[in-house]
Protein backbone atom coordinates (compact mmCIF):
# COMPACT_ATOMS: atom_id res chain seq x y z
CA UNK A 1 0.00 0.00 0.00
CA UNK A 2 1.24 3.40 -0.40
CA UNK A 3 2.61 5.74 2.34
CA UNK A 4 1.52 8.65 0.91
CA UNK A 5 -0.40 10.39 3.89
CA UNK A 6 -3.06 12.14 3.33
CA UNK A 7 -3.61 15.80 3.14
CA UNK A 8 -4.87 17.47 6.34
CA UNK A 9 -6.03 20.68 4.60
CA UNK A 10 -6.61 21.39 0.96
CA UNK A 11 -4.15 23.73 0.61
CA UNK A 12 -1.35 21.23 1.75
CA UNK A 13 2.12 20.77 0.59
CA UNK A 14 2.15 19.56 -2.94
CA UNK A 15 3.40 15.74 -4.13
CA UNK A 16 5.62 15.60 -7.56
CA UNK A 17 4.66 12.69 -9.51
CA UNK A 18 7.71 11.87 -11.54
CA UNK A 19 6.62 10.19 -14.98
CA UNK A 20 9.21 7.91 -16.79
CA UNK A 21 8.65 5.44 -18.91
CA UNK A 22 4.45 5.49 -17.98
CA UNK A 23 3.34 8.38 -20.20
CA UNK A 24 -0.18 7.98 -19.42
CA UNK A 25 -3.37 8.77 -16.70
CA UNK A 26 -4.97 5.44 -16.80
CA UNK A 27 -3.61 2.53 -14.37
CA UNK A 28 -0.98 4.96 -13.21
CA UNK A 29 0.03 3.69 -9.69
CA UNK A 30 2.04 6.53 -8.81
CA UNK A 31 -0.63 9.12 -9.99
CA UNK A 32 -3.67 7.43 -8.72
CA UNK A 33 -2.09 7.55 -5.26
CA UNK A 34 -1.03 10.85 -5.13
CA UNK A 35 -4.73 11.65 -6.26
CA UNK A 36 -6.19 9.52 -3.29
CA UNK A 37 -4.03 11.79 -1.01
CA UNK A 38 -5.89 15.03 -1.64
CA UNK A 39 -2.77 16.79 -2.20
CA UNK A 40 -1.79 19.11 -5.06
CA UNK A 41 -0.50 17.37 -7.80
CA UNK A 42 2.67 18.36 -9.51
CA UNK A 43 3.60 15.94 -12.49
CA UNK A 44 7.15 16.10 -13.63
CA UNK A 45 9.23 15.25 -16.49
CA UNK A 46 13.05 15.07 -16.33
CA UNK A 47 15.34 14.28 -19.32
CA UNK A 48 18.50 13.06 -17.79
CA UNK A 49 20.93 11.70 -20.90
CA UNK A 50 23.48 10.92 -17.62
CA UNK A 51 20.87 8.30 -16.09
CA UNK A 52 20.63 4.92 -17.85
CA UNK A 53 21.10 4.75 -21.93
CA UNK A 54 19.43 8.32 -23.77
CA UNK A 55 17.18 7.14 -25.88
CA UNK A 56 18.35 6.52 -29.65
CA UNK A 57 16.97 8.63 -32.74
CA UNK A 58 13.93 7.50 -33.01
CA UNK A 59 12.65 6.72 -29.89
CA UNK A 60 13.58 10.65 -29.10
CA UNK A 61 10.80 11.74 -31.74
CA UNK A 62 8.06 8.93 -30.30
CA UNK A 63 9.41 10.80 -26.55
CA UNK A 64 8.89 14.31 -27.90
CA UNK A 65 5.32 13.74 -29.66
CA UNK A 66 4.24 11.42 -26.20
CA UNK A 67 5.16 14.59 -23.74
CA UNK A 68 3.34 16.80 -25.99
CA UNK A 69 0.42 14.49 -25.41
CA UNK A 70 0.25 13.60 -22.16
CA UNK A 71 0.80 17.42 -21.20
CA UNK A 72 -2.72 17.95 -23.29
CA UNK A 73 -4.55 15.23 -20.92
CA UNK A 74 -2.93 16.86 -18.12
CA UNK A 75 -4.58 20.03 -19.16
CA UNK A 76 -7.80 18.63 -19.75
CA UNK A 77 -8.07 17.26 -15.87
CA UNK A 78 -9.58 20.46 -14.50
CA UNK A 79 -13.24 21.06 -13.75
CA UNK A 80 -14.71 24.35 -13.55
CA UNK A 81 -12.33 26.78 -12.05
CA UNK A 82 -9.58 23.81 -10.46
CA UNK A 83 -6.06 25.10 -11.73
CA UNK A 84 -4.74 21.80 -14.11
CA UNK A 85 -2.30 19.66 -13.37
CA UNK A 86 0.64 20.99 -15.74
CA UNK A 87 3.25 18.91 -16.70
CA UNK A 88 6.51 21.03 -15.66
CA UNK A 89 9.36 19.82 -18.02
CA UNK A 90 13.53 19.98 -16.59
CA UNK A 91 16.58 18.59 -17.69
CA UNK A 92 19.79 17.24 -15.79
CA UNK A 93 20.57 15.01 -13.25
CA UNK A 94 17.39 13.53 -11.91
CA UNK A 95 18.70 14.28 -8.43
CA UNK A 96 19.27 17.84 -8.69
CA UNK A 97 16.05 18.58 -10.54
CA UNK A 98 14.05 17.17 -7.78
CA UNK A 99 16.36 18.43 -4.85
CA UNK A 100 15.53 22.12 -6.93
CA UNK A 101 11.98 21.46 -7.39
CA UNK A 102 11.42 20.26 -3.62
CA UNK A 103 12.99 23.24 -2.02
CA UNK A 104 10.76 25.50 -4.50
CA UNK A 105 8.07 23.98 -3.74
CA UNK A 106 8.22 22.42 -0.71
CA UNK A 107 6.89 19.34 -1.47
CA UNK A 108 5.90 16.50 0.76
CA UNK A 109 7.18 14.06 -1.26
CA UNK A 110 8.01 12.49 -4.46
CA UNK A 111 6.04 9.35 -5.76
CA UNK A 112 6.86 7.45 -8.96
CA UNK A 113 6.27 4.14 -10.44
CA UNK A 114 8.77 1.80 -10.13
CA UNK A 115 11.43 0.58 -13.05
CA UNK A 116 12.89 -2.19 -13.29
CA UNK A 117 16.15 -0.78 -14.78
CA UNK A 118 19.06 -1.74 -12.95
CA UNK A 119 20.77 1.79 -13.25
CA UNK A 120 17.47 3.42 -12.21
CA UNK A 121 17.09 1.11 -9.59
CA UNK A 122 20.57 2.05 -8.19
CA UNK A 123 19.65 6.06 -8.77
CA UNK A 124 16.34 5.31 -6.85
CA UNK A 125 17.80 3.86 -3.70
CA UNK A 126 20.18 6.68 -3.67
CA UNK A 127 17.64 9.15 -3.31
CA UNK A 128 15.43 7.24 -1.23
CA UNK A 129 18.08 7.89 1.31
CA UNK A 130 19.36 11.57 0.14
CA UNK A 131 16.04 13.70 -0.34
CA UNK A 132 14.58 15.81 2.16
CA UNK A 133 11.13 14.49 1.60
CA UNK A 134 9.53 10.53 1.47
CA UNK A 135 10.40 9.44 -2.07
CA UNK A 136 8.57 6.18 -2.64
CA UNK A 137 8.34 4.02 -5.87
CA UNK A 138 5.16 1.76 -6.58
CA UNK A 139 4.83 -1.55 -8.75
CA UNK A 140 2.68 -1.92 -11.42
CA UNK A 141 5.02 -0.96 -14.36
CA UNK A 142 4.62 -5.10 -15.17
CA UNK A 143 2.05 -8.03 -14.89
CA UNK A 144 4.09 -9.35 -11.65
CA UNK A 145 6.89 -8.56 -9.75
CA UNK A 146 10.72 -10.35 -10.51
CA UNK A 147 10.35 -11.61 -6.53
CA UNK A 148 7.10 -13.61 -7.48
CA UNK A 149 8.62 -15.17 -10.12
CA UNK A 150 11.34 -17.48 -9.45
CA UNK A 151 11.91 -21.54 -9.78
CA UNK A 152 11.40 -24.01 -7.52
CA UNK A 153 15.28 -23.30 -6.76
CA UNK A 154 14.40 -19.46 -6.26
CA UNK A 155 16.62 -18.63 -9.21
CA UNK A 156 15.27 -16.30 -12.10
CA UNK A 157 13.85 -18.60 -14.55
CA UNK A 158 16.43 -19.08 -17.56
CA UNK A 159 13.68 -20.72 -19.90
CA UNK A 160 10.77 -18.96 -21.29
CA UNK A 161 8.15 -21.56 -21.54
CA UNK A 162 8.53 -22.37 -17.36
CA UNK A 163 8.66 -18.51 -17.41
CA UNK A 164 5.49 -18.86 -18.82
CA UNK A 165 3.72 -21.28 -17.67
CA UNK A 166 4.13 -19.88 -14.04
CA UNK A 167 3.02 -16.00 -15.22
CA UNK A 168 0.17 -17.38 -17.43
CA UNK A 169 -0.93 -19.02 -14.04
CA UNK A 170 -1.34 -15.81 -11.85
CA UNK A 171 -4.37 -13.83 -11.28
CA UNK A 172 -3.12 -10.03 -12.46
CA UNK A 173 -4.44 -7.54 -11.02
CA UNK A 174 -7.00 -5.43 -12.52
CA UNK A 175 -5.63 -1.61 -14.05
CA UNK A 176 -6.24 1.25 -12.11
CA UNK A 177 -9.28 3.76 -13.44
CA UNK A 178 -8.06 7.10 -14.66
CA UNK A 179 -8.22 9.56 -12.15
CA UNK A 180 -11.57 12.00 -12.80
CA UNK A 181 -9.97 15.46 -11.60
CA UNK A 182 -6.19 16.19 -11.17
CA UNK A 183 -5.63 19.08 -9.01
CA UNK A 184 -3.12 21.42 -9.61
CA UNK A 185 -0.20 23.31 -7.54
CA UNK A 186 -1.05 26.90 -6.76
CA UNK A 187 1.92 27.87 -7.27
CA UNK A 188 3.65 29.55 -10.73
CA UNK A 189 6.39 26.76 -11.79
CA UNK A 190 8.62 27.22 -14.87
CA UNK A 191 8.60 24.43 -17.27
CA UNK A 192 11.02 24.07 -19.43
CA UNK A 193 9.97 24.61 -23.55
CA UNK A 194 10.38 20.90 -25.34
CA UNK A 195 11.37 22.68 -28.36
CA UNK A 196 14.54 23.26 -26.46
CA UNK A 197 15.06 20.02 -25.65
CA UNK A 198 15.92 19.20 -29.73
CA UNK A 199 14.31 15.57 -29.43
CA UNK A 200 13.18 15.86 -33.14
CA UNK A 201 15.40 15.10 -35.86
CA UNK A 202 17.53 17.87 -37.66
CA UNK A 203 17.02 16.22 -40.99
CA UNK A 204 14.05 15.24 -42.21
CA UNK A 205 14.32 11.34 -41.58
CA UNK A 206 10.70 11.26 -40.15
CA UNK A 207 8.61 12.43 -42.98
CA UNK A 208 6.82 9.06 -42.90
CA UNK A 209 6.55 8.49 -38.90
CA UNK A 210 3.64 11.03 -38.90
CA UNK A 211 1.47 9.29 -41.17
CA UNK A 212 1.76 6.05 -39.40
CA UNK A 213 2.49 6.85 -35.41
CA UNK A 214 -0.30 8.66 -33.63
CA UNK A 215 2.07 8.89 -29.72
CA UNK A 216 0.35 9.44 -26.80
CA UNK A 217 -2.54 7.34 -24.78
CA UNK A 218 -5.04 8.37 -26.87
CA UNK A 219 -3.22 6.99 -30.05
CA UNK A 220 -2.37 3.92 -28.05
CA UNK A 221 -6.26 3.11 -27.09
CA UNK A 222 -7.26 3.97 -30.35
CA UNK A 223 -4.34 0.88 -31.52
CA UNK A 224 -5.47 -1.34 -28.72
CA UNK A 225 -9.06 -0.33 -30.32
CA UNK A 226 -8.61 -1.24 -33.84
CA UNK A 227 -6.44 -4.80 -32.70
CA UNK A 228 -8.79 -6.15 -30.62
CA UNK A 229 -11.98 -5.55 -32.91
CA UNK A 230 -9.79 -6.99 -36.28
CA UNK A 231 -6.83 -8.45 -35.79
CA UNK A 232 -7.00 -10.27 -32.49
CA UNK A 233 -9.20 -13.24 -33.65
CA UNK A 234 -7.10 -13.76 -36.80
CA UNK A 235 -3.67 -13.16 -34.70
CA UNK A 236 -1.91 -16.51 -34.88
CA UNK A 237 -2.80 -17.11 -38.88
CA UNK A 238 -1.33 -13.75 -40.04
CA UNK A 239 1.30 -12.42 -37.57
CA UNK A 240 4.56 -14.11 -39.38
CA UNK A 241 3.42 -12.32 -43.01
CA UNK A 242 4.85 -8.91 -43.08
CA UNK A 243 2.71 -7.98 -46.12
CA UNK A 244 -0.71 -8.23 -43.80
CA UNK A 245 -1.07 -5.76 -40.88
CA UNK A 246 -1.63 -9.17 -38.40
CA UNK A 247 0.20 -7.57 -35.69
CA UNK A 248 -0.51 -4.70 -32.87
CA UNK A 249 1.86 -2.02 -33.82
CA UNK A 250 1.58 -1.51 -30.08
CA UNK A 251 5.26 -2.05 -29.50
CA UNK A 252 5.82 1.87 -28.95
CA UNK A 253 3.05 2.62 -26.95
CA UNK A 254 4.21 -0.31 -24.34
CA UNK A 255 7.50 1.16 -24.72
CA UNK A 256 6.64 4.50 -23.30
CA UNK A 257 3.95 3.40 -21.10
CA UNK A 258 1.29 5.12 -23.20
CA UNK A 259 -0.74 1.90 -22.52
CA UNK A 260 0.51 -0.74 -19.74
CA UNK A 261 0.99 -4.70 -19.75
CA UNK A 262 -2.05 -4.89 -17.28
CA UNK A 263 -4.46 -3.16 -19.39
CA UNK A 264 -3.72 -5.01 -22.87
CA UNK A 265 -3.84 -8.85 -20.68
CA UNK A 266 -7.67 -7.56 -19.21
CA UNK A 267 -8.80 -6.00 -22.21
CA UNK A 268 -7.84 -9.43 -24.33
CA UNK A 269 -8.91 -11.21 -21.13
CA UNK A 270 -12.17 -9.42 -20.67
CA UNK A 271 -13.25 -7.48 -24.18
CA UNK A 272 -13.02 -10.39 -26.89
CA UNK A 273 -14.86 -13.30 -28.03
CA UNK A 274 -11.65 -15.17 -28.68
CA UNK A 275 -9.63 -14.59 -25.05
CA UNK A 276 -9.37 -17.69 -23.23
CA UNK A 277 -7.57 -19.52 -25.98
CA UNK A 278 -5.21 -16.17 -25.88
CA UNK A 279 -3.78 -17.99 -22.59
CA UNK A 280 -1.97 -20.91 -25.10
CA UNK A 281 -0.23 -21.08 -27.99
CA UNK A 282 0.99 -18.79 -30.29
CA UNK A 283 -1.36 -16.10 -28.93
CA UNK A 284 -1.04 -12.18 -28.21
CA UNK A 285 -0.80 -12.86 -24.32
CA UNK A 286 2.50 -14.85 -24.83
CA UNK A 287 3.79 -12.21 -26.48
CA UNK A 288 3.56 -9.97 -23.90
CA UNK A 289 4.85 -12.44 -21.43
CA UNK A 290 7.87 -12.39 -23.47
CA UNK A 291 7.87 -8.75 -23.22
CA UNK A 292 7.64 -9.33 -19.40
CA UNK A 293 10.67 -12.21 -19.29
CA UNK A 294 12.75 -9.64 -21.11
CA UNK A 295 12.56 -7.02 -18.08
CA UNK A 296 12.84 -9.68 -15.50
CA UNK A 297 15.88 -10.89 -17.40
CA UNK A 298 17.08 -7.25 -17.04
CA UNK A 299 16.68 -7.07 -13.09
CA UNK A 300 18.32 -9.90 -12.56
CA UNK A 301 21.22 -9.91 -15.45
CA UNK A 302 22.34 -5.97 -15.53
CA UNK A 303 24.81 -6.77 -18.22
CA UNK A 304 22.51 -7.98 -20.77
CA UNK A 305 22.45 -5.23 -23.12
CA UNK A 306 26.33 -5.40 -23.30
CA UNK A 307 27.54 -8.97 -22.28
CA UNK A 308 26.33 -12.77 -23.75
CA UNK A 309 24.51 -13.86 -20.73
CA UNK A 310 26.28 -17.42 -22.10
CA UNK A 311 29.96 -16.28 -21.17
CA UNK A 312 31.59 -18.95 -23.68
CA UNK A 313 30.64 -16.44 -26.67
CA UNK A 314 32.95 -13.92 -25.32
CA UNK A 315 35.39 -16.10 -27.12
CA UNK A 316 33.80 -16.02 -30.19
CA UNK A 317 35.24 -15.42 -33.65
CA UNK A 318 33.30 -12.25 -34.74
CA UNK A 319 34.51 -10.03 -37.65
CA UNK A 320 35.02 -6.48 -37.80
CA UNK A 321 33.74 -5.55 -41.45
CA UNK A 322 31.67 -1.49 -41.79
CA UNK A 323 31.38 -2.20 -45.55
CA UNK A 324 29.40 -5.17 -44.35
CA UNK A 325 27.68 -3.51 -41.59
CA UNK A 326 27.13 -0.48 -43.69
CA UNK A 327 25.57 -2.61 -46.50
CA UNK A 328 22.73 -4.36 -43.87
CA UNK A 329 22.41 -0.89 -42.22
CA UNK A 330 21.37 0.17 -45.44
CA UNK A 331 19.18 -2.24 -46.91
CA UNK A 332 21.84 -3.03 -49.60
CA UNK A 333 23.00 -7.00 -48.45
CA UNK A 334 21.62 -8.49 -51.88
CA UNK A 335 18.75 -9.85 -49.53
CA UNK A 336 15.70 -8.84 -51.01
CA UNK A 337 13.59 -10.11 -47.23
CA UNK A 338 16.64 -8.80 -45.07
CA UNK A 339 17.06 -5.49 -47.15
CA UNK A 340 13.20 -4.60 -47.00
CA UNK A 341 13.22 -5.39 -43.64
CA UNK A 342 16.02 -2.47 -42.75
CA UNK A 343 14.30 0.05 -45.36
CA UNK A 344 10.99 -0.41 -43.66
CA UNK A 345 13.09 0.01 -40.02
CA UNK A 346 14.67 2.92 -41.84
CA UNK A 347 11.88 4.54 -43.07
CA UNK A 348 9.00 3.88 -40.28
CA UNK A 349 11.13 3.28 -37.36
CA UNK A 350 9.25 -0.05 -37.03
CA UNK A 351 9.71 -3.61 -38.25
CA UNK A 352 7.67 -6.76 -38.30
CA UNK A 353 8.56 -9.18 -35.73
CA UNK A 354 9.30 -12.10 -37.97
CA UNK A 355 11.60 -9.68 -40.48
CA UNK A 356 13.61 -8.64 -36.98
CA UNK A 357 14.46 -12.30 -36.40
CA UNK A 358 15.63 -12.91 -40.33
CA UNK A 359 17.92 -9.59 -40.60
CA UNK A 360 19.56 -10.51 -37.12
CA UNK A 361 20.19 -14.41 -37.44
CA UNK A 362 21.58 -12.68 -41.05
CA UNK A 363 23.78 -10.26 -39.19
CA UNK A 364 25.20 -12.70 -36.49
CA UNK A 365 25.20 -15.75 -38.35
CA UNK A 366 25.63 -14.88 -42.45
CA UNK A 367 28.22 -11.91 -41.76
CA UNK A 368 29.32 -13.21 -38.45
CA UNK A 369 29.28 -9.71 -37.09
CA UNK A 370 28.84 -9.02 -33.43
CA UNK A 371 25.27 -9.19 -32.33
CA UNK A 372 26.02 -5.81 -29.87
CA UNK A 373 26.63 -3.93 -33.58
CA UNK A 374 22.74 -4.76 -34.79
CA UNK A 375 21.57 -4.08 -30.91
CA UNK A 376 23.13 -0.49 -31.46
CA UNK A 377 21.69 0.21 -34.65
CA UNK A 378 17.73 -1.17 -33.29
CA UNK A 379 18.26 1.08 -30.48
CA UNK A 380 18.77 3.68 -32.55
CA UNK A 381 16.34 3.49 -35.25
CA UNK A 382 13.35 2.11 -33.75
CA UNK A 383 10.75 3.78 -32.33
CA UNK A 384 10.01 0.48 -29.89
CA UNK A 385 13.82 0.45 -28.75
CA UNK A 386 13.33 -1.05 -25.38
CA UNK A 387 17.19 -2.28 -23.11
CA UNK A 388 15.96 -5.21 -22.11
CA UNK A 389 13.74 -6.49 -25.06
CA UNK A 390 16.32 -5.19 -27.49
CA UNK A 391 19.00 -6.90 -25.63
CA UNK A 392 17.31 -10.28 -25.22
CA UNK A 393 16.08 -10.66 -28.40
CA UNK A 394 19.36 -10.06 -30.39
CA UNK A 395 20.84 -12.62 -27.32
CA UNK A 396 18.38 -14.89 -28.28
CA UNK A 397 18.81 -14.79 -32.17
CA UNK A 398 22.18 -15.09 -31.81
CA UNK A 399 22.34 -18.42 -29.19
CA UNK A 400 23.94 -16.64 -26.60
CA UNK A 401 21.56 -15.45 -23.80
CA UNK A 402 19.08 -17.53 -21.84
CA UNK A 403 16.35 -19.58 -23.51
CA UNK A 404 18.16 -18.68 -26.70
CA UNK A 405 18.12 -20.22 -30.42
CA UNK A 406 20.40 -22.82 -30.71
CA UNK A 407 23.71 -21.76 -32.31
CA UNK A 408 22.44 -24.14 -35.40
CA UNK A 409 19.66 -22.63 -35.98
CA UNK A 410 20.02 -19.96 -38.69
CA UNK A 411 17.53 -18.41 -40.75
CA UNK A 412 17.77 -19.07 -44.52
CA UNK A 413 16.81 -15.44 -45.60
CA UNK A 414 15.35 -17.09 -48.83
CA UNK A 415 12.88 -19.88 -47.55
CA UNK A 416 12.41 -17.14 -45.03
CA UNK A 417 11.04 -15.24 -47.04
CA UNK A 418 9.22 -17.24 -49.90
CA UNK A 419 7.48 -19.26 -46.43
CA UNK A 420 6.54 -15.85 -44.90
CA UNK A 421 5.68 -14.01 -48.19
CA UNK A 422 4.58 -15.67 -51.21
CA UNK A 423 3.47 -13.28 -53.35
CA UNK A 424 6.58 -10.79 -52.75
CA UNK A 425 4.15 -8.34 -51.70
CA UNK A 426 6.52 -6.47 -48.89
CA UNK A 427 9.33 -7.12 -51.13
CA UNK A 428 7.69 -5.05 -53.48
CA UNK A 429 6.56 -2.38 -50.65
CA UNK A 430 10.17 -1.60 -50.05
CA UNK A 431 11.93 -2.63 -52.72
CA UNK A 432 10.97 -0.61 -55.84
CA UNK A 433 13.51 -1.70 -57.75
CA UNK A 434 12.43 -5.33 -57.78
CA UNK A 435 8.55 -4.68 -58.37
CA UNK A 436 8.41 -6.02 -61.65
CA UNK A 437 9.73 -9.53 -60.82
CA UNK A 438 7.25 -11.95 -60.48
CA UNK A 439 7.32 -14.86 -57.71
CA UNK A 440 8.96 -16.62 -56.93
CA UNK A 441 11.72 -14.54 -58.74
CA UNK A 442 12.05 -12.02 -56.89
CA UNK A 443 13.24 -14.39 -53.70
CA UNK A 444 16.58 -14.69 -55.23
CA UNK A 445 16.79 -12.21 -58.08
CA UNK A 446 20.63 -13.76 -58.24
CA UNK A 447 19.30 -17.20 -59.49
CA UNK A 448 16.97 -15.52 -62.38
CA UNK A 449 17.87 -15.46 -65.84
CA UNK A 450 19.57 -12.67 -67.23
CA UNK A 451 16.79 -12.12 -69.84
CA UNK A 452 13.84 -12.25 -66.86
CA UNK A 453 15.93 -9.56 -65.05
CA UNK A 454 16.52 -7.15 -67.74
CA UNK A 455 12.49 -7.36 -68.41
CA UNK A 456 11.61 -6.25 -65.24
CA UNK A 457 14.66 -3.50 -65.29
CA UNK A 458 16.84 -4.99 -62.84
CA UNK A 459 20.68 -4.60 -63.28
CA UNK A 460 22.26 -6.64 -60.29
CA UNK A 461 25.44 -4.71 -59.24
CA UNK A 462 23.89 -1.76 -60.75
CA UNK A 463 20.23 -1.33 -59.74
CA UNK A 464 20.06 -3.46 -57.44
CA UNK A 465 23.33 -5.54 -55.73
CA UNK A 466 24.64 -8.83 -55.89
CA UNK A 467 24.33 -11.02 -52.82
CA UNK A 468 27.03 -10.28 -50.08
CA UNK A 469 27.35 -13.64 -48.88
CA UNK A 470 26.50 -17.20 -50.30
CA UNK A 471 24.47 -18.26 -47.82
CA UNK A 472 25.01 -22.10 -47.80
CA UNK A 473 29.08 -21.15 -47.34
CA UNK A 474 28.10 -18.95 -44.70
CA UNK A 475 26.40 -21.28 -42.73
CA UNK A 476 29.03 -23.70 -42.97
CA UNK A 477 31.49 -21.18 -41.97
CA UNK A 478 29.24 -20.13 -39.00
CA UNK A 479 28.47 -23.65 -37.88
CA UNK A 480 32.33 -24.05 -38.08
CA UNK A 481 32.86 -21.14 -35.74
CA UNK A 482 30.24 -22.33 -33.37
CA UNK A 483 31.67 -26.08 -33.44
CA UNK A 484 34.98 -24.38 -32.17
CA UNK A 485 33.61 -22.22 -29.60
CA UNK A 486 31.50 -25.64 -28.09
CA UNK A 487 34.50 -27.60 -28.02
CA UNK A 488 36.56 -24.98 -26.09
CA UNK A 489 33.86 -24.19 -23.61
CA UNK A 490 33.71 -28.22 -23.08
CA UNK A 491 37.48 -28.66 -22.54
């Protein structure tokens, strides 16, 4: 329970709710019990690059478009003549901001949700014990704490499916209403201008985000909306073919809290026909406990984004090629599946789920490059770029972290792709160059007859390039590599 206290008078010291990654008013622990508390209400924004990993290029123009939004609903809180609730923006160390913002306002305390970061975790405890004021952090930013979670052993579960199995068997607990009225601090508080802040790119790389990215809570419901009423009962038939929009898109919003685990498991739970079989399978509800076992992995393994959670594959033979890096970067590998899959990441800041396993098991395991080189460039580029999902899932493609793919187990970018998407359709989407070549052609463009290419105006080497890598020699030389690392982690 929270230990707020309550407000003996309404005009009472104020409480700062800090928002962080939970950009929203609905099932906002933090919020809804400094609410209860009758206090005044002053919600808070810091942008400390110093604390944790700054965001990458993309996810810095989903954060500037979500504080812009939830600093609307803020607005919208009062009734009648009640001063709003306005969201004061500052930037710098976290610790100084509030220290600053305590003494101006003499705040009784500061109450935020908890993360599950391990450097925010560290910063937390540190102020819990420096401030001048109660500083108190409540759960709720997952479906279930790390501590009720653990194996029979009371270790953190290494393998998804047990992972699973006990998360899918709690009752979670229901999300927390949006809070009618907000009230506001008396007091005049400068906020800094998010203009300032320069979150938005220089160059105009984002020309096609605001067409297809609504940030905020209202974009997210309207997502959760649209998913649940036409893509939910169809989800397991259509969410491997990139062509089809079979998936949620809702990715970014979970990212930045715009919507929160809790209320996507009740509304799929509770709102739709086709729930309880959600709980097995291949459904949407797995998904998110994957979501989940990536930021349990987090607490309890700090150096995943950096470190193979397998230590063996420290001694790994990567290579050091930026031509090659470059060329994936770029959408340029000869790939036609692994080079649409960059442009769309390039030109969206999003990319299908299934697509994000073939260009990294085509990274790690065609150019043998280091998995931590793709993990930078996600993190950079999409708009979803979570630490510990990011992390875990280029661990996982790459057969070094836990419950990972087996080192054997590498994606042939061309079945891939012909299994996943017959007709060429997102080939076509993002490769313009190739949208006269029929299917299966247009697979393998390098196995086509000269005279079929020049018919549909492709020039390999020219307008489009020639393969980097032969696959089948690159999986032998990978499963060579891997053979070597085994044997020296078994002597």
């Amino acid at each position: 329970m929270p230990k707020l206290r309550a407000a003996s008078e309404p005009s009472s010291r104020p409480v700062i709710v800090w928002f962080r990654d939970d950009l929203r008013l609905s099932d906002h622990p933090a919020l809804s019990a400094a609410v209860r508390s009758g206090r005044p209400v002053i919600p808070l924004y810091i942008l400390d690059d110093r604390l944790g990993r700054p965001p990458g290029g993309a996810a810095r123009w989903w954060l500037h478009h979500s504080l812009l939004a939830l600093a609307a609903s803020l607005s919208a809180t009062a009734i009648g003549p009640q001063r709003p609730a306005r969201l004061i923006l500052r930037r710098g160390p976290a610790a100084e901001v509030l220290r600053k913002l305590i003494e101006t306002t003499d705040a009784s305390g500061v109450i935020c949700n908890r993360s599950y970061d391990p450097d925010r975790e560290a910063a937390d405890r540190v102020l819990r014990s420096t401030l001048r004021c109660e500083f108190e952090t409540l759960p709720g930013a997952l479906l279930a704490e790390p501590s009720a979670l653990r194996t029979g052993g009371g270790d953190p579960f290494r393998i998804f499916t047990a992972f699973w199995n006990r998360l899918s068997s709690l009752e979670i607990a229901a999300p927390l209403p949006k809070p009618r009225l907000i009230p506001g601090h008396a007091g005049t508080l400068e906020s800094e201008r998010l203009e300032d802040w320069k979150l938005l790119p220089r160059v105009a790389w984002d020309e096609q985000f605001h067409s297809l990215w609504t940030p905020g809570e209202q974009g997210a419901a309207a997502r959760v909306r649209t998913f649940l009423g036409k893509r939910l009962a169809d989800y397991r038939n259509t969410r491997d073919n990139p062509s089809l929009e079979g998936t949620s898109r809702l990715s970014p919003h979970l990212r930045f809290g715009e919507v929160s685990a809790r209320q996507l498991w009740h509304a799929v739970l509770h709102g739709h026909a086709h729930a309880p079989s959600e709980l097995t399978g291949n459904g949407f509800l797995r998904e998110l406990g994957w979501r989940e076992f990536a930021q349990h992995t987090l607490h309890h393994f700090p150096s995943l984004p950096e470190r193979a959670l397998r230590r063996e594959f420290e001694a790994f033979e990567w290579r050091e090629d930026a031509a090659a890096l470059e060329a994936w970067q770029r959408g340029r590998t000869g790939y036609p599946i692994v080079d649409a899959g960059m442009r769309e990441l390039w030109h969206t800041g999003w990319m299908h789920n299934r697509v994000r396993m073939i260009v990294g098991s085509f990274l790690v395991k065609d150019l043998l490059l280091p998995w931590q080189r793709g993990e930078a460039w996600f993190w950079d580029t999409l708009v979803d770029a979570d630490r510990a999902s990011n992390a875990l899932n280029w661990q996982w493609v790459s057969g070094c972290g836990v419950d990972a793919a087996p080192y054997f187990r590498i994606f042939n970018p061309v079945a891939q792709s012909e299994r996943f998407d017959p007709e060429g359709a997102y080939l076509r989407r993002w490769l313009p160059e190739l949208r006269e070549l029929p299917a299966p052609a247009i697979h393998s463009p390098w196995t086509i007859a000269p005279l079929v290419l020049a018919s549909a105006g492709v020039r390999l080497g020219e307008t489009y390039p020639w393969p980097l890598v032969e696959h089948a020699a690159a999986r032998k030389a990978a499963l060579a590599r891997f053979e070597r690392l085994r044997q020296r982690a078994a002597r």
